[in-house]
C-alpha atoms as a PDB file:
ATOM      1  CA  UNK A   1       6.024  -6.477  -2.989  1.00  0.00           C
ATOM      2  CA  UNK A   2       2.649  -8.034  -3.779  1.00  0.00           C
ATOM      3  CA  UNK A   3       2.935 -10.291  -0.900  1.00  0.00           C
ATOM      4  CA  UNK A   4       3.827  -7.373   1.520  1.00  0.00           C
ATOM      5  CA  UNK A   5       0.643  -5.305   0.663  1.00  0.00           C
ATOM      6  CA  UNK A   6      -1.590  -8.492   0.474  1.00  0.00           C
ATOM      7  CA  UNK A   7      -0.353  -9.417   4.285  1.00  0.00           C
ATOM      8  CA  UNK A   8      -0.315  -5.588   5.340  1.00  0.00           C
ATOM      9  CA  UNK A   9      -3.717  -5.044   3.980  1.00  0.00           C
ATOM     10  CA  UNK A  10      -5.015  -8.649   6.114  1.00  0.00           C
ATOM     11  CA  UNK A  11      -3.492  -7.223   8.999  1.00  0.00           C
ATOM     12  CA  UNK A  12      -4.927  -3.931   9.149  1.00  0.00           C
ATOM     13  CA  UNK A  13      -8.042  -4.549   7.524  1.00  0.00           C
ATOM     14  CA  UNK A  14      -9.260  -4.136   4.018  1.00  0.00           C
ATOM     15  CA  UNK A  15     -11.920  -1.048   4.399  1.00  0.00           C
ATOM     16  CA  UNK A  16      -9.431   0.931   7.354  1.00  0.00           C
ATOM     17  CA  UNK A  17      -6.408   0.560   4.757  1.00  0.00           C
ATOM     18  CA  UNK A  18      -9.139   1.241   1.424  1.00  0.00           C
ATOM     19  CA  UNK A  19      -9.495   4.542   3.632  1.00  0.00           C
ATOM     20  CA  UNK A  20      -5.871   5.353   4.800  1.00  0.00           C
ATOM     21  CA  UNK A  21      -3.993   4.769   1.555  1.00  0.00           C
ATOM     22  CA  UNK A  22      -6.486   6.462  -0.696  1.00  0.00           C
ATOM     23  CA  UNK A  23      -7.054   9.480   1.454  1.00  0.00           C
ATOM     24  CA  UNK A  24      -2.704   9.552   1.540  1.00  0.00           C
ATOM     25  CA  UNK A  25      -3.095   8.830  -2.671  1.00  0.00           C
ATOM     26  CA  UNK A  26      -5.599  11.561  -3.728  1.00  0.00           C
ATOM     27  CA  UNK A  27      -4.163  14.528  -1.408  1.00  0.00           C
ATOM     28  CA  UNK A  28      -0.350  13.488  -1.900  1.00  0.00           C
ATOM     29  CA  UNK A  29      -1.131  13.818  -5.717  1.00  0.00           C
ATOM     30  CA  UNK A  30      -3.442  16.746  -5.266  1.00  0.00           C
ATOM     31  CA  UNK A  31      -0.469  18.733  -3.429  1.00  0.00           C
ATOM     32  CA  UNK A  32       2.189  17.139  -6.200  1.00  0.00           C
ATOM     33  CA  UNK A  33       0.280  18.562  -9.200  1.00  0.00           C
ATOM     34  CA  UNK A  34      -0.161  22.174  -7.155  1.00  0.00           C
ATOM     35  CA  UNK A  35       3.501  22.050  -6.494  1.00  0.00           C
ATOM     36  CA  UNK A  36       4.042  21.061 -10.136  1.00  0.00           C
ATOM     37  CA  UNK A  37       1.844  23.793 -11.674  1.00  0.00           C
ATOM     38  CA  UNK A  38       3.403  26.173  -8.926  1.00  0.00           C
ATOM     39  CA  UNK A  39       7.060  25.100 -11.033  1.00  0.00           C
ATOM     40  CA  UNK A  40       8.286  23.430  -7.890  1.00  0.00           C
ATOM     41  CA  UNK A  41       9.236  20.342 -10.207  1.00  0.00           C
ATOM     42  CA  UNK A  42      11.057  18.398  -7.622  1.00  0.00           C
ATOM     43  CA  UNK A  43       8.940  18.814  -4.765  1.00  0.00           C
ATOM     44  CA  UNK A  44       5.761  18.035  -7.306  1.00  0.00           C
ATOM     45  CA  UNK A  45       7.495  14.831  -8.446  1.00  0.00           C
ATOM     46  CA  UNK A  46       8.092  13.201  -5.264  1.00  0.00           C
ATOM     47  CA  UNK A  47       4.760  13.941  -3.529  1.00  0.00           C
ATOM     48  CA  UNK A  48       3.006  12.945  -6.656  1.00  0.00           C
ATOM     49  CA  UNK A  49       5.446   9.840  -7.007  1.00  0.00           C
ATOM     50  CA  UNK A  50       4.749   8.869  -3.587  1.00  0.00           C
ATOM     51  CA  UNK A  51       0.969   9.205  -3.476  1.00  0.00           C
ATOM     52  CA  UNK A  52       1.232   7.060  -6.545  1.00  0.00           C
ATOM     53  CA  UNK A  53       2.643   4.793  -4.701  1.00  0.00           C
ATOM     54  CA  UNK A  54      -0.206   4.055  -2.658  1.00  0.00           C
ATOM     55  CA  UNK A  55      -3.103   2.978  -5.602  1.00  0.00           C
ATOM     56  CA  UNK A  56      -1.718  -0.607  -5.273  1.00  0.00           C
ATOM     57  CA  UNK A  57      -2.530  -0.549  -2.032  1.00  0.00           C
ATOM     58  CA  UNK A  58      -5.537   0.540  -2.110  1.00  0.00           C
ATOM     59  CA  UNK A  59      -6.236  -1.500  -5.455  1.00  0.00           C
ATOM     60  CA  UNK A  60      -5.633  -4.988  -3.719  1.00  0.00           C
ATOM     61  CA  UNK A  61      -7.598  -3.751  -0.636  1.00  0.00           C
ATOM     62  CA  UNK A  62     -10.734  -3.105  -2.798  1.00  0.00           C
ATOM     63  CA  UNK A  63     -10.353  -6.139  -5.112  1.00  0.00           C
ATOM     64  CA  UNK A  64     -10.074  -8.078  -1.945  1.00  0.00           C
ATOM     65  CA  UNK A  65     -13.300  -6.477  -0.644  1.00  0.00           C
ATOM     66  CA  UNK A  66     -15.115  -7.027  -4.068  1.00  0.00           C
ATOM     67  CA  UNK A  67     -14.427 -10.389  -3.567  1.00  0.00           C
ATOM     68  CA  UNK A  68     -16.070 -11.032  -0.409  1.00  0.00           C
ATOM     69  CA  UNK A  69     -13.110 -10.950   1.717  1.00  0.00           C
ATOM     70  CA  UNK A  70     -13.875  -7.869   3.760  1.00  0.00           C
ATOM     71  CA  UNK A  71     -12.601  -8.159   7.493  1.00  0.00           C
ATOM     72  CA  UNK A  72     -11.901  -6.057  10.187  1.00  0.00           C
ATOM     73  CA  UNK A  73      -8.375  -6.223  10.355  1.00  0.00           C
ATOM     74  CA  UNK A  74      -6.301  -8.795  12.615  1.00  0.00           C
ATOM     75  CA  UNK A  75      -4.783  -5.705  14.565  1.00  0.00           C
ATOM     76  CA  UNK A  76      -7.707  -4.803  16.254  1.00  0.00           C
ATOM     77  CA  UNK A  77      -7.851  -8.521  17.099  1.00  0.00           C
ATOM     78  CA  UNK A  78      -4.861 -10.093  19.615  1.00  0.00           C
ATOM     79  CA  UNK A  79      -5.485 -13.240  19.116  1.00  0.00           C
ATOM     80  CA  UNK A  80      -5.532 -13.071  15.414  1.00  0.00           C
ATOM     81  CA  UNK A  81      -2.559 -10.727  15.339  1.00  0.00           C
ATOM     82  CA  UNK A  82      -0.467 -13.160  17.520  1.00  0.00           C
ATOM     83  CA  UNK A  83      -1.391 -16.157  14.704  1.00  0.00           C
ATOM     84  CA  UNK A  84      -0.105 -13.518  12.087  1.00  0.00           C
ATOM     85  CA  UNK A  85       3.116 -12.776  13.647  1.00  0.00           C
ATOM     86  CA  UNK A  86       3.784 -16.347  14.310  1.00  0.00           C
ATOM     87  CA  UNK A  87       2.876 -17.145  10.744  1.00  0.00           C
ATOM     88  CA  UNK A  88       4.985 -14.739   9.426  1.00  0.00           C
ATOM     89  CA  UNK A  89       8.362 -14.018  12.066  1.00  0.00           C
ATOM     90  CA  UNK A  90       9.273 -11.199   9.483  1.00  0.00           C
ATOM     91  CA  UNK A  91       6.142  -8.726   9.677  1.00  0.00           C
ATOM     92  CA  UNK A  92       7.935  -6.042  11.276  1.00  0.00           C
ATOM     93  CA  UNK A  93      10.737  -5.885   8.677  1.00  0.00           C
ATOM     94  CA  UNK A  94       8.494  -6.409   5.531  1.00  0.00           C
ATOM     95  CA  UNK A  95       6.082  -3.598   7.244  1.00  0.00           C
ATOM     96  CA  UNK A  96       9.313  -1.411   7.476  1.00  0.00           C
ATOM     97  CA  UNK A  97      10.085  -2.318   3.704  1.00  0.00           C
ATOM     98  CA  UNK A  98       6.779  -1.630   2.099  1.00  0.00           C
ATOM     99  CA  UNK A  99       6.678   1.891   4.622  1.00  0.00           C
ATOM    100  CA  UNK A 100      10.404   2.932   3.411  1.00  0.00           C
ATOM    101  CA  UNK A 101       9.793   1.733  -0.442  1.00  0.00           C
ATOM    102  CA  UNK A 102       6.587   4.016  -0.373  1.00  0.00           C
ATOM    103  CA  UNK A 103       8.835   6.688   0.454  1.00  0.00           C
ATOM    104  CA  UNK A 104      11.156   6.441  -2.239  1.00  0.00           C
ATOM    105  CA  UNK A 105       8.049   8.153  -5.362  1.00  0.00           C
ATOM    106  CA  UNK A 106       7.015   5.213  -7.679  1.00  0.00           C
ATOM    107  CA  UNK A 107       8.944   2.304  -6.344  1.00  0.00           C
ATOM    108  CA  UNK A 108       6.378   0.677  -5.214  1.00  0.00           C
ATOM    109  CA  UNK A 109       4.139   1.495  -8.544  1.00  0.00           C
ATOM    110  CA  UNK A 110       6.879   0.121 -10.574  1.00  0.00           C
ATOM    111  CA  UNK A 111       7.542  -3.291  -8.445  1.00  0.00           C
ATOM    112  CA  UNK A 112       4.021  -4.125  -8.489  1.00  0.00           C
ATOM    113  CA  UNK A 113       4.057  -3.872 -11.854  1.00  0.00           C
ATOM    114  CA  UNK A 114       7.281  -5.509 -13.152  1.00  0.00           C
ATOM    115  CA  UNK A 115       6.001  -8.348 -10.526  1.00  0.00           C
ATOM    116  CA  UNK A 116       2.786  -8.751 -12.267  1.00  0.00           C
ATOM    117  CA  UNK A 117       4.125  -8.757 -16.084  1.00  0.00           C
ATOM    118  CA  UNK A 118       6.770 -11.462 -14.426  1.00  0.00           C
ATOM    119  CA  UNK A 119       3.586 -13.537 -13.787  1.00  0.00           C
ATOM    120  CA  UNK A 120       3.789 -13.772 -10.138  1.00  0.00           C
ATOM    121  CA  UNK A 121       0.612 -14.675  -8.628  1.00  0.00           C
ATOM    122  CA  UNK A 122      -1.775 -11.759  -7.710  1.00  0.00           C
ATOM    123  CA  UNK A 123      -4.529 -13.239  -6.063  1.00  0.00           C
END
């Protein structure tokens, strides 16, 4: 799952994805907690599971920007996208994994993290 977000977050661009997953993060859990306080306990827990879902996202896009690595994104660029899909013949399908496991409230939370205490390399 770390690799997904890493090559998601090169191809879109660190600040535009920064942007996108942590304005999706603070008002999916906003709206989760008013659900849960409302005692709509289902509806609370996946909006809040799924907007947690997003901080690693948006936590590898900003350590990648603290450490110099800020670009614009290789969508916005053809050539650079066309290197990227030839690099990696599976983009679509690992785009259309990260997208569905975000769906599915703290998958993606919880892979990051059991990925991470396995040792697998962040950076």
């Amino acid at each position: 799952m770390i690799r997904l977000i890493k090559a998601h977050n090169e191809l879109n661009g660190l600040k535009f994805v920064s942007f996108e997953f942590g304005l999706m993060a603070v008002g999916l859990i906003l709206f989760g907690g008013y659900c849960l306080l409302a005692g709509k306990l289902g509806v609370g827990a996946f909006f809040g599971g799924v907007g947690l879902n997003c901080l690693p996202v948006v936590c590898f896009a900003l350590r990648s920007l603290q450490s110099g690595q800020g670009k614009a994104g290789s969508i916005w660029d053809a050539q650079a996208r066309a290197r990227l899909m030839a690099e990696n013949p599976h983009m679509l399908r690992d785009t259309l994994t990260l997208a569905g496991a975000t769906l599915v409230p703290g998958l993606v939370l919880v892979m990051v993290g059991v990925e991470a205490l396995r040792g697998k390399k962040v950076d």
